[in-house]
N, C-alpha and C. Protein backbone atom coordinates (compact mmCIF):
# COMPACT_ATOMS: atom_id res chain seq x y z
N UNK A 1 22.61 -16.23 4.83
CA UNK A 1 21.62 -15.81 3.86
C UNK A 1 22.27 -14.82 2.89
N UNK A 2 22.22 -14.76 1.45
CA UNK A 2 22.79 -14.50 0.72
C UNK A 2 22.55 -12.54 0.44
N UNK A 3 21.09 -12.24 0.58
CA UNK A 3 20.52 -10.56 0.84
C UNK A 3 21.25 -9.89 2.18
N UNK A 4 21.96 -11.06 3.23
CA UNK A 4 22.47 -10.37 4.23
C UNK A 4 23.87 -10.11 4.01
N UNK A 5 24.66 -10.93 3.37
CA UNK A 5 26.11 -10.60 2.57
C UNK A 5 26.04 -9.12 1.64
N UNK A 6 25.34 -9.25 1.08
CA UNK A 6 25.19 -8.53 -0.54
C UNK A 6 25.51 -6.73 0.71
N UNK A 7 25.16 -6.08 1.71
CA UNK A 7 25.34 -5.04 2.03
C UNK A 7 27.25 -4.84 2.15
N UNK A 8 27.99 -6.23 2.84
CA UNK A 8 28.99 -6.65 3.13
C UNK A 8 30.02 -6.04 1.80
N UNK A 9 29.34 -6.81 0.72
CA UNK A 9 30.05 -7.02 -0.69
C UNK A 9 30.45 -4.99 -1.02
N UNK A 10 28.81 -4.45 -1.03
CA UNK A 10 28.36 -3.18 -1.05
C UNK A 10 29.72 -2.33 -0.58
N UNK A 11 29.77 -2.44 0.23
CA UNK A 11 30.95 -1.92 1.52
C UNK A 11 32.43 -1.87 0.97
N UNK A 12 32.48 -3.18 0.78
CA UNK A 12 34.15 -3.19 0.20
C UNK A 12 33.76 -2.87 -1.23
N UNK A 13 32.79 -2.68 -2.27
CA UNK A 13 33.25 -2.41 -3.18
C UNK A 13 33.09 -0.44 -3.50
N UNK A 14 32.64 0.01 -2.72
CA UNK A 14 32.70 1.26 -2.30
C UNK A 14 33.91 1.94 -2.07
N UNK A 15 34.86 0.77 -1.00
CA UNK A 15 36.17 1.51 -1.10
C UNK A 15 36.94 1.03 -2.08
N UNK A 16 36.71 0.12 -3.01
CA UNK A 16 37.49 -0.27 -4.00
C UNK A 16 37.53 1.01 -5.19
N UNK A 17 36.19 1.37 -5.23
CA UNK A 17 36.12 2.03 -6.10
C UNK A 17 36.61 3.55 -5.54
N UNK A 18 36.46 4.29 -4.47
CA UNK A 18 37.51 5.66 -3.70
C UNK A 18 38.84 5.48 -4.16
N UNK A 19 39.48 4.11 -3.92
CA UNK A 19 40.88 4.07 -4.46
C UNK A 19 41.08 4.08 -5.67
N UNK A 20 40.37 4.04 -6.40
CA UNK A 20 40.49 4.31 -7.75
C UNK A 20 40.70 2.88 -8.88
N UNK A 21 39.74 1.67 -8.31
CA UNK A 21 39.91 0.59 -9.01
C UNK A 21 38.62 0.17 -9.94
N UNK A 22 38.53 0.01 -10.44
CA UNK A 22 37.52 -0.14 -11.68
C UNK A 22 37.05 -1.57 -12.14
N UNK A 23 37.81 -2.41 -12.14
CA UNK A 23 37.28 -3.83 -12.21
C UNK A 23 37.86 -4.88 -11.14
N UNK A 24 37.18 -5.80 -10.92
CA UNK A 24 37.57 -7.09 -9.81
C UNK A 24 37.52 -7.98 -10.04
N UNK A 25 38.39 -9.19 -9.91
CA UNK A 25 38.11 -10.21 -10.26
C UNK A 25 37.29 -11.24 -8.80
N UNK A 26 36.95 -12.18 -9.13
CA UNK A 26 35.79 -12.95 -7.80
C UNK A 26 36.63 -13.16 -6.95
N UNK A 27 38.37 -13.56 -7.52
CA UNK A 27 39.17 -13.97 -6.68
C UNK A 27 39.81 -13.11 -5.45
N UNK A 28 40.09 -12.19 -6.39
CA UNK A 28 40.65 -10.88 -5.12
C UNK A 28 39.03 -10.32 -4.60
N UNK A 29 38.07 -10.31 -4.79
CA UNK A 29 37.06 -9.74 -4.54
C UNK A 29 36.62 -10.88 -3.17
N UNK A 30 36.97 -12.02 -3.38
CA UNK A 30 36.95 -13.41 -2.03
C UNK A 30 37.85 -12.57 -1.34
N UNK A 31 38.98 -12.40 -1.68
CA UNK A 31 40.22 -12.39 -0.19
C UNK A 31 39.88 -11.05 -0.15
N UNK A 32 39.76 -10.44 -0.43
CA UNK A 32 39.34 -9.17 0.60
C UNK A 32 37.88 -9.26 1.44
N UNK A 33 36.85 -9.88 1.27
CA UNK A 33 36.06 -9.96 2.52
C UNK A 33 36.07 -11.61 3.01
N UNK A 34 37.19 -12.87 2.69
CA UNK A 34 37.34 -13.64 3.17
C UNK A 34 36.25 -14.69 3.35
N UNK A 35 36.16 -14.75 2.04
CA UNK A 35 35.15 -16.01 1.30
C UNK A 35 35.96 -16.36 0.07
N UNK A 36 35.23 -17.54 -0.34
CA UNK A 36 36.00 -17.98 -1.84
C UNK A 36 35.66 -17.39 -2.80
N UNK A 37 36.05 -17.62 -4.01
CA UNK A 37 35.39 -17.13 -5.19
C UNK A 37 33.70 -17.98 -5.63
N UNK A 38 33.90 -19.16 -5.22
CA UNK A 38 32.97 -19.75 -5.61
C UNK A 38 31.66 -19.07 -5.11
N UNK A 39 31.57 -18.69 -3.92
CA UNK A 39 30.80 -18.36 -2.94
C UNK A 39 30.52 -17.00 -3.54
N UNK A 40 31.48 -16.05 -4.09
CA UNK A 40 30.90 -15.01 -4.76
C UNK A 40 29.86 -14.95 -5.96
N UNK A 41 30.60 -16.14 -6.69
CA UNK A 41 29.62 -16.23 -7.50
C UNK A 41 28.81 -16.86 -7.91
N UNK A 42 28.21 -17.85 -6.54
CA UNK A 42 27.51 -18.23 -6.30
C UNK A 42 25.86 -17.47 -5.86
N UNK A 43 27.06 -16.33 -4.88
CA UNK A 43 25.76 -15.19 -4.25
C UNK A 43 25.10 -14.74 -5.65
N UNK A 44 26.45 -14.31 -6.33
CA UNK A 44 25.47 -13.29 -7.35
C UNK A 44 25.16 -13.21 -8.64
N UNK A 45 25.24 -14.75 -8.38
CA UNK A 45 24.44 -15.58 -9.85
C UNK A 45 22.80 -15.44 -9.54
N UNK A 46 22.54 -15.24 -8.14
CA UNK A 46 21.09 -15.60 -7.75
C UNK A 46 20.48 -13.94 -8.31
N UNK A 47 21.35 -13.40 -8.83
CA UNK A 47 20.83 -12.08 -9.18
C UNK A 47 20.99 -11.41 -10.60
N UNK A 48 21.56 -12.45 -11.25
CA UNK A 48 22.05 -12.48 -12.67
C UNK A 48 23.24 -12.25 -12.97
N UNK A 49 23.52 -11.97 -14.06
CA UNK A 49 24.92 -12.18 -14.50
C UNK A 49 25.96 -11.15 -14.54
N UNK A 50 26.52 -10.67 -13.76
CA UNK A 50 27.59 -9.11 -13.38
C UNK A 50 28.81 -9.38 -14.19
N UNK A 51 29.62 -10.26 -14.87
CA UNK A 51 31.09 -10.39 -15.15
C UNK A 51 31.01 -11.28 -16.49
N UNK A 52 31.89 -11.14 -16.46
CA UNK A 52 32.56 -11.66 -18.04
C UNK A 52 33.75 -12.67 -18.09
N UNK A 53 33.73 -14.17 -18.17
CA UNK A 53 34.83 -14.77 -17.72
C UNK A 53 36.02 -14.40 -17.93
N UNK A 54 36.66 -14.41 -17.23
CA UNK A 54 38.40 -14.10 -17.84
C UNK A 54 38.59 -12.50 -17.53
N UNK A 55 37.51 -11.83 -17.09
CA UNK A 55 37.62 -10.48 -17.16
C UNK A 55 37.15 -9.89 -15.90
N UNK A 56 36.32 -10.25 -15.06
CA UNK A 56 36.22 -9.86 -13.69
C UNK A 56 35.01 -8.89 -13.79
N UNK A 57 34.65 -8.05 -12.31
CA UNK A 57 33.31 -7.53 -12.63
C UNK A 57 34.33 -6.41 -12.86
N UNK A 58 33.09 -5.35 -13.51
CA UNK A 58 32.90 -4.11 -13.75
C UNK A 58 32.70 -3.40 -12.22
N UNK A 59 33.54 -3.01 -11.10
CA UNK A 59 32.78 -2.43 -9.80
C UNK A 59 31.86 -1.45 -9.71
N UNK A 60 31.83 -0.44 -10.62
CA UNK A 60 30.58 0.68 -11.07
C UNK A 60 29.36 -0.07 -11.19
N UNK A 61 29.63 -1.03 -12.11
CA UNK A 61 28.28 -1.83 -12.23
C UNK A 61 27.74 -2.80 -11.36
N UNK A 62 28.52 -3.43 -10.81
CA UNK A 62 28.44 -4.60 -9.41
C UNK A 62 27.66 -3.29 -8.44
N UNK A 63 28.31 -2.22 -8.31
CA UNK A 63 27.69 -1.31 -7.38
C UNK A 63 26.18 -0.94 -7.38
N UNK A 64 26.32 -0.44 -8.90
CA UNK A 64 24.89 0.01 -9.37
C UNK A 64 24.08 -1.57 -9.22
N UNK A 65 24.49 -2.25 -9.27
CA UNK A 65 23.38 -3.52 -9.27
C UNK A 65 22.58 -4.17 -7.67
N UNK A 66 24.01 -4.10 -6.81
CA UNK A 66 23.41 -4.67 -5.94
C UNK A 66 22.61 -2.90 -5.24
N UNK A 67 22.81 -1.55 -5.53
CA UNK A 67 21.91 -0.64 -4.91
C UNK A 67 20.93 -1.01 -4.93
N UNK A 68 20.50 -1.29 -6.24
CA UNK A 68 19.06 -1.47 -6.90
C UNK A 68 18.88 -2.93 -6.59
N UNK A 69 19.39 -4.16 -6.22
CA UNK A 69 19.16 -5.12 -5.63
C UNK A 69 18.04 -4.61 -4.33
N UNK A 70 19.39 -3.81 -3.21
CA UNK A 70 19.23 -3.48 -2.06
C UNK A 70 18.04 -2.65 -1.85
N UNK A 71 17.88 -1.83 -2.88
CA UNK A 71 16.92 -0.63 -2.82
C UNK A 71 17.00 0.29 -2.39
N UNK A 72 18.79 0.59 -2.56
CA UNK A 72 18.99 1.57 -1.65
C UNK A 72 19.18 3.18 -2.95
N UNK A 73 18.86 2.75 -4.07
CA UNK A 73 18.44 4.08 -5.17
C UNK A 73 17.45 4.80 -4.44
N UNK A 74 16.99 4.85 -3.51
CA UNK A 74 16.25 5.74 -2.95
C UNK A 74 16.54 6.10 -1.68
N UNK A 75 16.06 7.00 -1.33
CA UNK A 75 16.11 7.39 0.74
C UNK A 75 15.00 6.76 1.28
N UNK A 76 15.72 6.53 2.63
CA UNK A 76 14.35 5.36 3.60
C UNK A 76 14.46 6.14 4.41
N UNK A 77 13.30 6.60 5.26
CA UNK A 77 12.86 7.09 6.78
C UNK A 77 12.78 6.60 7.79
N UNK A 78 13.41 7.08 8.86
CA UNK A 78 13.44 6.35 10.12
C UNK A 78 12.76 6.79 11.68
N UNK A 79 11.86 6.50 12.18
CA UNK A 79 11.75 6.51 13.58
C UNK A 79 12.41 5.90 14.18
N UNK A 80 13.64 6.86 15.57
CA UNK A 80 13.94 5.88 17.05
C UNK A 80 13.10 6.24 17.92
N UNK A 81 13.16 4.63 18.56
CA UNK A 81 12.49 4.61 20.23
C UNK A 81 12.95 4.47 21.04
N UNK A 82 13.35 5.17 21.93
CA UNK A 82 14.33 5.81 22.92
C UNK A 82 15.40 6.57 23.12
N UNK A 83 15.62 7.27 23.31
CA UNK A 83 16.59 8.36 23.61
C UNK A 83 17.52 8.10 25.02
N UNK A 84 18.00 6.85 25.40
CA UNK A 84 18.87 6.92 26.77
C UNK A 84 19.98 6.94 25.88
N UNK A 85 20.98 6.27 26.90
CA UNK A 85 22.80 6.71 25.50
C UNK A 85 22.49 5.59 24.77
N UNK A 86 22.26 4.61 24.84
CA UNK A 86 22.42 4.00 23.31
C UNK A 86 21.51 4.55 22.15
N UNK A 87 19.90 4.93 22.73
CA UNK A 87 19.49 5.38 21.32
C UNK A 87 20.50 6.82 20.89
N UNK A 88 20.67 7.75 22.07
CA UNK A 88 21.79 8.64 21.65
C UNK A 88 23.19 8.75 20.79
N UNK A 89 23.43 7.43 21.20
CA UNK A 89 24.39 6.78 19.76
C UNK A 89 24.03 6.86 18.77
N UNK A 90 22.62 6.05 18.80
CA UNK A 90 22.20 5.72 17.05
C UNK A 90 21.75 6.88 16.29
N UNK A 91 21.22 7.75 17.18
CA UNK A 91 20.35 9.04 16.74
C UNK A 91 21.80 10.11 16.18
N UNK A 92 22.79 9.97 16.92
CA UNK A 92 24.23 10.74 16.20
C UNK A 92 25.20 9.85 15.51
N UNK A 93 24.74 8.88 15.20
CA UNK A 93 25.63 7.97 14.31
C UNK A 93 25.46 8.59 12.64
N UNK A 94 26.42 8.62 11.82
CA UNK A 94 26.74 9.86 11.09
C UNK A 94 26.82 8.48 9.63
N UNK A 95 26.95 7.46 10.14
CA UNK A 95 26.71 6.59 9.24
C UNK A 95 25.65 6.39 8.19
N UNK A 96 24.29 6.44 8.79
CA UNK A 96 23.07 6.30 8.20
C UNK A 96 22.72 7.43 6.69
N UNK A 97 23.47 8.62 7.21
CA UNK A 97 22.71 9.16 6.26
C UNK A 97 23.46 9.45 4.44
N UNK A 98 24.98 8.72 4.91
CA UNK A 98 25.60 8.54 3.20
C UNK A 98 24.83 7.49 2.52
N UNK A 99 24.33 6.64 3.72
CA UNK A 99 23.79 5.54 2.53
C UNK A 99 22.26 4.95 2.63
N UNK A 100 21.66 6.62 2.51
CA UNK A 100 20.38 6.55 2.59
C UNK A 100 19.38 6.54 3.12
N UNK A 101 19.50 6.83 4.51
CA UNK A 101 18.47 6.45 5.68
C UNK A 101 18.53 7.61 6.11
N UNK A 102 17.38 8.01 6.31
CA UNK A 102 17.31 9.52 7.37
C UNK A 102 16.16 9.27 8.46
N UNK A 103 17.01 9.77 9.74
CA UNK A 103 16.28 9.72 10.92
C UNK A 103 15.05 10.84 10.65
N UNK A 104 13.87 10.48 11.14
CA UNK A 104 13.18 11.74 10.85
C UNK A 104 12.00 12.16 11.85
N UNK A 105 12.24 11.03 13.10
CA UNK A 105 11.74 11.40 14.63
C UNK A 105 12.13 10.61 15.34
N UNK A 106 12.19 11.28 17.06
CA UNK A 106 12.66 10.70 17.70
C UNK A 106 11.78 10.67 19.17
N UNK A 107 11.21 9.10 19.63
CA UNK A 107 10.89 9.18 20.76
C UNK A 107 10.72 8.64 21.83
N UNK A 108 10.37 9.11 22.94
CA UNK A 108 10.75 8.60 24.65
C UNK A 108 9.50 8.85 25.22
N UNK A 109 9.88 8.07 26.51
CA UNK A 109 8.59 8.27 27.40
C UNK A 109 9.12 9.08 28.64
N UNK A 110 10.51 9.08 28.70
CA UNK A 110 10.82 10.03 30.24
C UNK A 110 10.75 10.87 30.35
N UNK A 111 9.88 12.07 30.67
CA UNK A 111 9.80 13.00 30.99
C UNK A 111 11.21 14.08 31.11
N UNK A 112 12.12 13.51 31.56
CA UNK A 112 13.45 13.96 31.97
C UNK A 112 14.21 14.29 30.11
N UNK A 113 13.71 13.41 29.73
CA UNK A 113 13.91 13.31 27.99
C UNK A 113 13.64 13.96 27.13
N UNK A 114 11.84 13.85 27.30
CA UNK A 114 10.59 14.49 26.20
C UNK A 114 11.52 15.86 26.03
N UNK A 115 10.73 16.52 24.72
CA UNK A 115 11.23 18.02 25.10
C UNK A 115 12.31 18.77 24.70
N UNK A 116 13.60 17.57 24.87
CA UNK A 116 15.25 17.77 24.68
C UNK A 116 15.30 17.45 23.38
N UNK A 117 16.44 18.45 22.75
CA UNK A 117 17.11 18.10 21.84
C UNK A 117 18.33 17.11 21.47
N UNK A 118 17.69 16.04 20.63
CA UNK A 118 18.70 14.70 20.37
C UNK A 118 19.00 15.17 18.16
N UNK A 119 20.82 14.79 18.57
CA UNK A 119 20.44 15.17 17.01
C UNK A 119 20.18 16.15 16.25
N UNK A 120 19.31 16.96 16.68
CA UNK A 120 18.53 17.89 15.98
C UNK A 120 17.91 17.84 15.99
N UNK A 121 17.00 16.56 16.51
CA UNK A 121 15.41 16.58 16.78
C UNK A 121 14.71 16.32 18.29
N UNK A 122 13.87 17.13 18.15
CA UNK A 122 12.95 16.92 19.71
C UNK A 122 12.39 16.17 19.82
N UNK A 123 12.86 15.28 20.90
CA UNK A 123 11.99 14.06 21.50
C UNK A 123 10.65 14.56 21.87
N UNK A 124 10.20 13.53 21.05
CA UNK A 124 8.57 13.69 21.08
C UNK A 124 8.00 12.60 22.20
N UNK A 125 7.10 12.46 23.01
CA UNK A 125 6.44 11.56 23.97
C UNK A 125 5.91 10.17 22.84
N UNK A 126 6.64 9.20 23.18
CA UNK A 126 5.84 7.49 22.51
C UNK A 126 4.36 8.02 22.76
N UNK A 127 3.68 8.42 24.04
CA UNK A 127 2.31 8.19 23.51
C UNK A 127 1.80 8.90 22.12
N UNK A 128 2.07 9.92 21.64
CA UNK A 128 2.04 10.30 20.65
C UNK A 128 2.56 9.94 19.12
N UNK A 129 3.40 8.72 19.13
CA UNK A 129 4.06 7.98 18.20
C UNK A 129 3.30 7.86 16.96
N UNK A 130 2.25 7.01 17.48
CA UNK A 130 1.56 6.43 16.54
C UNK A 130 0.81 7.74 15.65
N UNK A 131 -0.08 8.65 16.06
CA UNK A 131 -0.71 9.40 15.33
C UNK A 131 0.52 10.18 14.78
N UNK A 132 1.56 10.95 15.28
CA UNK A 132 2.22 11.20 14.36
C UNK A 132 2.93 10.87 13.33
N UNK A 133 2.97 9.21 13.45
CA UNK A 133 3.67 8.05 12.31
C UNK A 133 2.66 8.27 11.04
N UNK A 134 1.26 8.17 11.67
CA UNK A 134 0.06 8.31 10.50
C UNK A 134 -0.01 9.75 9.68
N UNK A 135 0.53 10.14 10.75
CA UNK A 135 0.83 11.61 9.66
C UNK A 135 1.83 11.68 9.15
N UNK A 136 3.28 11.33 9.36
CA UNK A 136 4.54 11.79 8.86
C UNK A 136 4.83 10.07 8.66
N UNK A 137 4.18 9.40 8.03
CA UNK A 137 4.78 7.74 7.94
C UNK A 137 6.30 7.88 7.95
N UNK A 138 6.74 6.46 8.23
CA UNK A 138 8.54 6.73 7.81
C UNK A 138 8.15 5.10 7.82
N UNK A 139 9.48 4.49 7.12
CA UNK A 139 9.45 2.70 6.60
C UNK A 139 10.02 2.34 7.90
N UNK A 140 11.20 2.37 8.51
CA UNK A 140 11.90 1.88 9.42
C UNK A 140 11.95 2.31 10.92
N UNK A 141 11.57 1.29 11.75
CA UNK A 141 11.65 1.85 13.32
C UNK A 141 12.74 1.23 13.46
N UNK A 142 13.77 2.13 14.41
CA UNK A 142 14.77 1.59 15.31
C UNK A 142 14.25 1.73 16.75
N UNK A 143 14.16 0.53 17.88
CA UNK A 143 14.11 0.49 18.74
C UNK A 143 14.90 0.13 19.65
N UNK A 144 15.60 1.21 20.92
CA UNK A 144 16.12 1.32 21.87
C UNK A 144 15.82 1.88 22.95
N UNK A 145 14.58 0.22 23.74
CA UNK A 145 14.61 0.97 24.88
C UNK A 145 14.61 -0.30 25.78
N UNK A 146 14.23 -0.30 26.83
CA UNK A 146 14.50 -1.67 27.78
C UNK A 146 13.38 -3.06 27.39
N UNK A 147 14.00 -3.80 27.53
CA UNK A 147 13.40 -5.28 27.11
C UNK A 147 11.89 -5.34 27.32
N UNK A 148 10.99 -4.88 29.00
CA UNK A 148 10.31 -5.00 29.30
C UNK A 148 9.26 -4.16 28.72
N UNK A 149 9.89 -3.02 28.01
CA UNK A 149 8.52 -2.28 26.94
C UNK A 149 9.11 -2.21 25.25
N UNK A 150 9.50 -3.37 25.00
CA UNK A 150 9.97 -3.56 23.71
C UNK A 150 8.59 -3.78 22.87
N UNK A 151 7.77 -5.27 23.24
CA UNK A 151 6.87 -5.36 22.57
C UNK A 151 5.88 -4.52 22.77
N UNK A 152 5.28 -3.61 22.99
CA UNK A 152 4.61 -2.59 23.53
C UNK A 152 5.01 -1.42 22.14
N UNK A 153 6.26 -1.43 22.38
CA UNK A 153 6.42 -0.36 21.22
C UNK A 153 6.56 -0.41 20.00
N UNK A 154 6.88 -2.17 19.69
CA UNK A 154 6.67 -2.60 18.33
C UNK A 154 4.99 -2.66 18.01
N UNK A 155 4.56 -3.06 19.01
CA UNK A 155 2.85 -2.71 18.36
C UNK A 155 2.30 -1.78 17.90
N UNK A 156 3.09 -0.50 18.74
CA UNK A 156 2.46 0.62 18.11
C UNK A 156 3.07 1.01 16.49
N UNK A 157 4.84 0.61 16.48
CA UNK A 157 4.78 1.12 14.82
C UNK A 157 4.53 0.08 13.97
N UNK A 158 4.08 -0.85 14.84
CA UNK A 158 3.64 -1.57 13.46
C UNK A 158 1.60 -0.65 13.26
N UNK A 159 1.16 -0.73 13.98
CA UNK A 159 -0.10 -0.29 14.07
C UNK A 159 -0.03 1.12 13.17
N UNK A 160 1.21 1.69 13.39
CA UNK A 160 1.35 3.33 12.24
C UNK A 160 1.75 2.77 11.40
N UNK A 161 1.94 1.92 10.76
CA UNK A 161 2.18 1.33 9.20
C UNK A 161 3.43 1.32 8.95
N UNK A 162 4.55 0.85 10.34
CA UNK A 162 5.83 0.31 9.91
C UNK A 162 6.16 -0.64 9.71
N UNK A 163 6.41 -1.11 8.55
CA UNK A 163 6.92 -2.52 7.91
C UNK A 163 8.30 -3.36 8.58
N UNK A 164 9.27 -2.62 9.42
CA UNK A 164 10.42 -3.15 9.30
C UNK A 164 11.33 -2.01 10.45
N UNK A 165 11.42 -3.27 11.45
CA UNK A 165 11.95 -2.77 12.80
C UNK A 165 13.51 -3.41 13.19
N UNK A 166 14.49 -2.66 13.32
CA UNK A 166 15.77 -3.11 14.14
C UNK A 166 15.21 -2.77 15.47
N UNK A 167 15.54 -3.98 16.15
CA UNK A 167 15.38 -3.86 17.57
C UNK A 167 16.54 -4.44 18.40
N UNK A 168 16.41 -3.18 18.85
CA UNK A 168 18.06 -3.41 20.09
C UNK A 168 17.68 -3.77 21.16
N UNK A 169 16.65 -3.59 21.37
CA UNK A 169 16.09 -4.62 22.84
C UNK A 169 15.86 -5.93 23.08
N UNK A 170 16.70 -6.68 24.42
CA UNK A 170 16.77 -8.29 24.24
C UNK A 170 15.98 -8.75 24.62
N UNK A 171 14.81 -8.68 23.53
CA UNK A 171 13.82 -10.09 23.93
C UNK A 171 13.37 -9.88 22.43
N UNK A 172 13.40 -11.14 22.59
CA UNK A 172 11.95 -11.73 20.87
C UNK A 172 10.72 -11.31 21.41
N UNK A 173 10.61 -10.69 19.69
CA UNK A 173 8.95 -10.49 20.28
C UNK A 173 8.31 -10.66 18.67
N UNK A 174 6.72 -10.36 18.84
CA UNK A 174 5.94 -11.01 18.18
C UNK A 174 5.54 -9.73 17.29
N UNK A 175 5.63 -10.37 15.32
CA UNK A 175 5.02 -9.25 14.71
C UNK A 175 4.04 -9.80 13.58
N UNK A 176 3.27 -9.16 13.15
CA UNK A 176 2.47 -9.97 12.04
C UNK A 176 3.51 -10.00 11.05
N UNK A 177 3.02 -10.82 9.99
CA UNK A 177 3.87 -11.87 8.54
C UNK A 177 4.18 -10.89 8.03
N UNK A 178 3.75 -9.43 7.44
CA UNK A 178 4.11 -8.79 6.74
C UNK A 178 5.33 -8.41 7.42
N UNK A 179 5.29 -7.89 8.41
CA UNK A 179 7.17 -7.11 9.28
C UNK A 179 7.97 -7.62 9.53
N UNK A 180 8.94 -7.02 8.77
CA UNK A 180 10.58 -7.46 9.06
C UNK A 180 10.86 -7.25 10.11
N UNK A 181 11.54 -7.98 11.06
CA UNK A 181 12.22 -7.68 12.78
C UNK A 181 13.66 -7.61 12.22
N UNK A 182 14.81 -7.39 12.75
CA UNK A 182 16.07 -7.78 12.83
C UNK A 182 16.39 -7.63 14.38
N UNK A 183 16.98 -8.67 14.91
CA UNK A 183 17.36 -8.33 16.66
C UNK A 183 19.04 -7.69 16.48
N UNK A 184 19.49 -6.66 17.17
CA UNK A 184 20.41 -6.62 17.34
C UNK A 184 20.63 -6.54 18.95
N UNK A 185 21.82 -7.89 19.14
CA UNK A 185 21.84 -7.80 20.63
C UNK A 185 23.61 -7.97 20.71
N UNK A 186 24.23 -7.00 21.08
CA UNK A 186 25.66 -6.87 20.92
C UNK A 186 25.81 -7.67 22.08
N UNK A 187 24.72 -7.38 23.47
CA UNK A 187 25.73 -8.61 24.80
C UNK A 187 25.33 -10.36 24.48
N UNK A 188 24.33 -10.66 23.53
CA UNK A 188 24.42 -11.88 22.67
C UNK A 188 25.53 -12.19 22.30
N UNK A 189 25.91 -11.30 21.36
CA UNK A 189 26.86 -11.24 20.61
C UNK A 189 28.02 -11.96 20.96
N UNK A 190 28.50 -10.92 22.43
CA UNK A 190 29.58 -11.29 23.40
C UNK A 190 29.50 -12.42 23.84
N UNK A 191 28.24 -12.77 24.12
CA UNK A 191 28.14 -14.56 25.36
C UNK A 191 29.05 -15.47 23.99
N UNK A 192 28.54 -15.26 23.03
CA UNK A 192 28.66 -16.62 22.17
C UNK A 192 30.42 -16.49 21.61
N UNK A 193 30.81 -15.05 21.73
CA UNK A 193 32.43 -15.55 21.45
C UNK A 193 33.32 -15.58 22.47
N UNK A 194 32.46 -15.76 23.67
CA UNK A 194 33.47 -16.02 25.22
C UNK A 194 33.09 -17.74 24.68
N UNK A 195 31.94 -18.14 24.19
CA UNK A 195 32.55 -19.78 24.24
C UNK A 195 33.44 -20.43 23.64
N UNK A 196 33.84 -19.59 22.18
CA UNK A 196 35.09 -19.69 21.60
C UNK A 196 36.58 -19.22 22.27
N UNK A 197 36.18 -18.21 22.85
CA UNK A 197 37.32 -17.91 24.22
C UNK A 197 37.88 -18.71 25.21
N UNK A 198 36.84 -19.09 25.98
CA UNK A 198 36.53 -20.48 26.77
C UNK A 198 37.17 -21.26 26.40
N UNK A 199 37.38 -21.81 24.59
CA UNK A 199 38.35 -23.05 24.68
C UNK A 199 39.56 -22.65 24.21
N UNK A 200 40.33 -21.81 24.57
CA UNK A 200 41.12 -21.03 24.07
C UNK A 200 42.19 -21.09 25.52
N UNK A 201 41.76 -21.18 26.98
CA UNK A 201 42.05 -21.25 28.21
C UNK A 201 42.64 -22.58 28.26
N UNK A 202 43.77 -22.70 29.04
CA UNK A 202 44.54 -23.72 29.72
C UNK A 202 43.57 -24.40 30.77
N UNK A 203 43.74 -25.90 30.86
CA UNK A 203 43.51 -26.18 31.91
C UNK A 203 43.88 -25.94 33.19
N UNK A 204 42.95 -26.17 34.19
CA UNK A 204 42.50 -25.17 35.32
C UNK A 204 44.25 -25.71 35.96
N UNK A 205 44.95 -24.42 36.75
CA UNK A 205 45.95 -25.05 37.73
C UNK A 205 47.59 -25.26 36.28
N UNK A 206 46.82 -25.32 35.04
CA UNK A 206 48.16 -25.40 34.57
C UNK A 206 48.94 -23.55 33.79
N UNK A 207 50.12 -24.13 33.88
CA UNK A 207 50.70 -22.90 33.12
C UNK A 207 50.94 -22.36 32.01
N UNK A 208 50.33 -21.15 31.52
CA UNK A 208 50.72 -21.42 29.50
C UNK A 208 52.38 -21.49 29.37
């Protein structure tokens, strides 16, 4: 899908531009994230016209375009759900906030949890989620907590008026038409390039 590249493109042309490069052509702009040219400008014809034949893009402007594609000219707010070590990862991941996203609560149901400082912020009790979402809205839930109370906790931010959930917990689950889901499941991830691994192995009994 072509809106899921465009963050990709974002990325490398960020460091193009730190090193101090100013225009790109589609071609070197392919071999550095390892697509063709066609395919570049294919993506970002669907968004109008960035370059000048014979002359390559402008990267200031490719930048400024796909932000405002992305929507990332503004700051987005975030609720996490859960605080064990992986939400503890995400909650100190130092990434989010150059490019726009600010965590801006964080919460659990364990008692052992509630209370503690994650981040900088105090885990607040899920039962309390929702009314404080209605008071302090934020656009984005990240959810990290175990499979078996995943959908449980997407009901509630969707019910506080969150549009658009990453969920790190492995199971599909169910949201009305308006909400964005994204699954992120890294041990997915893994099964499917052990089958490319898999044929990568000698037959059984022989020697490489």
């Amino acid at each position: 899908m072509v809106i899921e590249r465009l963050p990709v493109y974002l990325r490398v042309l960020d460091r193009l531009q730190r090193d101090g490069q100013s225009v790109i052509s589609s071609q070197d702009l392919g071999e550095e994230l390892g697509v063709t040219p066609a395919q570049i400008r294919k993506d970002l014809s669907y968004f109008g016209r960035f370059g000048k034949q014979g002359r390559g893009y402008s990267i200031q402007r490719l930048i400024g375009e796909l932000r405002h594609i992305l929507g990332l000219e503004r700051r987005w707010t975030m609720a996490l759900v859960g605080a064990g070590q992986l939400g503890r990862a995400i909650a100190s991941y130092h990434g989010f906030g150059p490019q726009g996203f600010d965590l801006a609560a964080i919460f659990d149901a364990s008692p052992d949890v509630v209370g503690t400082t994650v981040a900088g912020h105090v885990v607040a009790h899920v039962d309390t989620m929702e009314a404080r979402l209605r008071e302090r809205p934020v656009e984005i839930g990240i959810v990290a907590v175990p499979a078996e109370h995943a959908q449980a906790v997407i009901d509630q931010l969707v019910a506080a008026g969150v549009h658009a959930i990453l969920n790190y917990a492995p199971r599909a689950v169910q949201v009305p038409a308006h909400v964005r889901v994204r699954q992120i499941d890294p041990a997915a991830a893994l099964q499917s390039m052990t089958y490319y691994l898999k044929g990568d192995e000698p037959p059984h009994g022989a020697v490489r």
